[in-house]
Protein backbone atom coordinates (compact mmCIF):
# COMPACT_ATOMS: atom_id res chain seq x y z
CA UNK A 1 7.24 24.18 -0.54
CA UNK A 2 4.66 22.27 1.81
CA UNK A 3 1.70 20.08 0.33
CA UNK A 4 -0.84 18.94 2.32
CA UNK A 5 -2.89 16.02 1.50
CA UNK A 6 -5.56 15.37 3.66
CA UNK A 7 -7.61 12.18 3.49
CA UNK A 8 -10.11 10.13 5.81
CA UNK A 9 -9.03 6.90 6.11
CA UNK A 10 -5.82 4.74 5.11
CA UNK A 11 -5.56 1.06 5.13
CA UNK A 12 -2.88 0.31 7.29
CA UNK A 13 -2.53 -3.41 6.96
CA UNK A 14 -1.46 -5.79 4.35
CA UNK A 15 -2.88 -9.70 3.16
CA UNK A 16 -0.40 -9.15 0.94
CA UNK A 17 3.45 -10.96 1.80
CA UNK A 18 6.96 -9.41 0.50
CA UNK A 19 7.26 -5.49 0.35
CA UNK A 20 6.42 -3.14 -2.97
CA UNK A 21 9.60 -2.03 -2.60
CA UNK A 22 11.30 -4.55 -5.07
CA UNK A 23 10.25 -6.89 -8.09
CA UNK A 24 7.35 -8.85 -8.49
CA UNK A 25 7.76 -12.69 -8.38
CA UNK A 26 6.50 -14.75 -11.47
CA UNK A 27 3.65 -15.74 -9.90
CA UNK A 28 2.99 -12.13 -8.05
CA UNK A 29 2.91 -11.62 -4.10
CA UNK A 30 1.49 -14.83 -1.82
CA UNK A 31 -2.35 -13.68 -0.45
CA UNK A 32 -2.19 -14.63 3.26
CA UNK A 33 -5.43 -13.37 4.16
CA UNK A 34 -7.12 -16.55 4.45
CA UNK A 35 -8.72 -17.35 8.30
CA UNK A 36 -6.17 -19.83 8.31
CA UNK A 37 -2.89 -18.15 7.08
CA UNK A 38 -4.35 -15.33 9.73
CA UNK A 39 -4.31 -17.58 12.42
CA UNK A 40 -0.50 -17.28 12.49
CA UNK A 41 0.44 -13.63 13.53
CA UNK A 42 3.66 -13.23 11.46
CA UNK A 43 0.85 -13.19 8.45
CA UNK A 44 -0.58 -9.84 9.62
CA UNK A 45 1.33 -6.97 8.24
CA UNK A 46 0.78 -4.15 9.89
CA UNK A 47 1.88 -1.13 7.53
CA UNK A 48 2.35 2.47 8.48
CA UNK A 49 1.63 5.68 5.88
CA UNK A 50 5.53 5.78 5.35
CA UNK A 51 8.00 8.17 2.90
CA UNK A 52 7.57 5.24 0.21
CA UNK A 53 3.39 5.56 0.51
CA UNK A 54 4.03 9.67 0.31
CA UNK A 55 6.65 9.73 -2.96
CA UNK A 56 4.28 7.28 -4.47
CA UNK A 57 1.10 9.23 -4.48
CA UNK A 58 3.69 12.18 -5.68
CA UNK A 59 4.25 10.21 -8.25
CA UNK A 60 1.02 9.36 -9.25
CA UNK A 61 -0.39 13.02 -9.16
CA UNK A 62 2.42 14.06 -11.44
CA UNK A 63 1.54 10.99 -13.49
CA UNK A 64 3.72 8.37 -13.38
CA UNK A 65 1.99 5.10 -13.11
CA UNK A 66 5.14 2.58 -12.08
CA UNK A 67 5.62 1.07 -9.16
CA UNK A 68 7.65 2.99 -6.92
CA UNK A 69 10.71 1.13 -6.73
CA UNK A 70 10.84 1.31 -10.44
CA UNK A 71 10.31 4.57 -10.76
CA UNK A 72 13.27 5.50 -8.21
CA UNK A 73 15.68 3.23 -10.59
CA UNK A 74 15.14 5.23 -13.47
CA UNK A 75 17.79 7.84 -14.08
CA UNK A 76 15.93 10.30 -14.71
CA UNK A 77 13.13 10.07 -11.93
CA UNK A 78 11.87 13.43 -11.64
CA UNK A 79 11.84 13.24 -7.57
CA UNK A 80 15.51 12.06 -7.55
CA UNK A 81 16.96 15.36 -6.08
CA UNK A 82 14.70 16.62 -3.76
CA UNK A 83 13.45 13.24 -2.60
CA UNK A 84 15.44 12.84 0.66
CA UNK A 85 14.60 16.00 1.40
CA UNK A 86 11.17 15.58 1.92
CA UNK A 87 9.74 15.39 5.41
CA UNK A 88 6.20 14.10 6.09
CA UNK A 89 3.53 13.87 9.05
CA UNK A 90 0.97 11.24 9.49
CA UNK A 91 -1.71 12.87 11.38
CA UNK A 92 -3.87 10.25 12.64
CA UNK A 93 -7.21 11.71 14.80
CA UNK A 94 -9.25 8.61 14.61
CA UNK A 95 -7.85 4.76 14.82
CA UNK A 96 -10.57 2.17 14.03
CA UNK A 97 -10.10 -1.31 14.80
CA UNK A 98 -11.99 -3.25 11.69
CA UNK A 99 -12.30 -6.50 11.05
CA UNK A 100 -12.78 -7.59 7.11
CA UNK A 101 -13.98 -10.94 6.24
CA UNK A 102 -12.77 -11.76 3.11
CA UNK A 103 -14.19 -15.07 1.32
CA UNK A 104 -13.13 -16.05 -1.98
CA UNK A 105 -15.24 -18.20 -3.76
CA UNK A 106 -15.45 -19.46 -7.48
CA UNK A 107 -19.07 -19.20 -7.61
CA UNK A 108 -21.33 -15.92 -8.10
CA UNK A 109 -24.72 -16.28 -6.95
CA UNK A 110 -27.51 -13.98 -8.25
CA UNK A 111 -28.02 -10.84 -6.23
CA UNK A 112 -31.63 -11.60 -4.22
CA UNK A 113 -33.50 -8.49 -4.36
């Protein structure tokens, strides 16, 4: 069986620390997207569309909502057989260098219209 999934974009970078592919900590995943955190290039996670981003939108069209690594510890995870067979191409025809300013702030000002 082949299924392509085509798609425009893909965010290929993380402000995110630690991987999806195991448990949360208490206190969820560290943000290091600040300008300062950024400043040190080991923050910048690079991430690639990888078998783990594939089997997880599989999952989600077929409906299951868990995180991926949970999903692959349940015994009866519905890709369990057929999952290391699966073969994928990332097909990239346009590369965009972006820059995203994130700013965090506890106040909301008033649209000005």
């Amino acid at each position: 069986m082949k299924i392509d999934i085509e798609y425009e974009a893909s965010w290929r970078n993380s402000f995110l620390d630690g991987t999806n592919d195991e448990t949360l900590p208490k206190k969820g995943r560290k943000f290091i997207g600040s300008m300062t955190a950024l400043k040190n290039s080991e923050n910048y996670k690079k991430r690639d569309v990888s078998l783990g981003t594939v089997m997880g939108i599989l999952n989600r069209l077929i409906g299951d909502q868990r995180k991926l690594y949970q999903a692959r510890k349940d015994e009866e995870y519905f890709f369990k057989d057929i999952e290391p067979l699966v073969s994928y191409h990332d097909n990239i025809q346009v590369v965009n260098n972006e820059l995203a300013r994130i700013r965090i702030s506890n106040e909301y000002p008033e649209p000005q219209f």
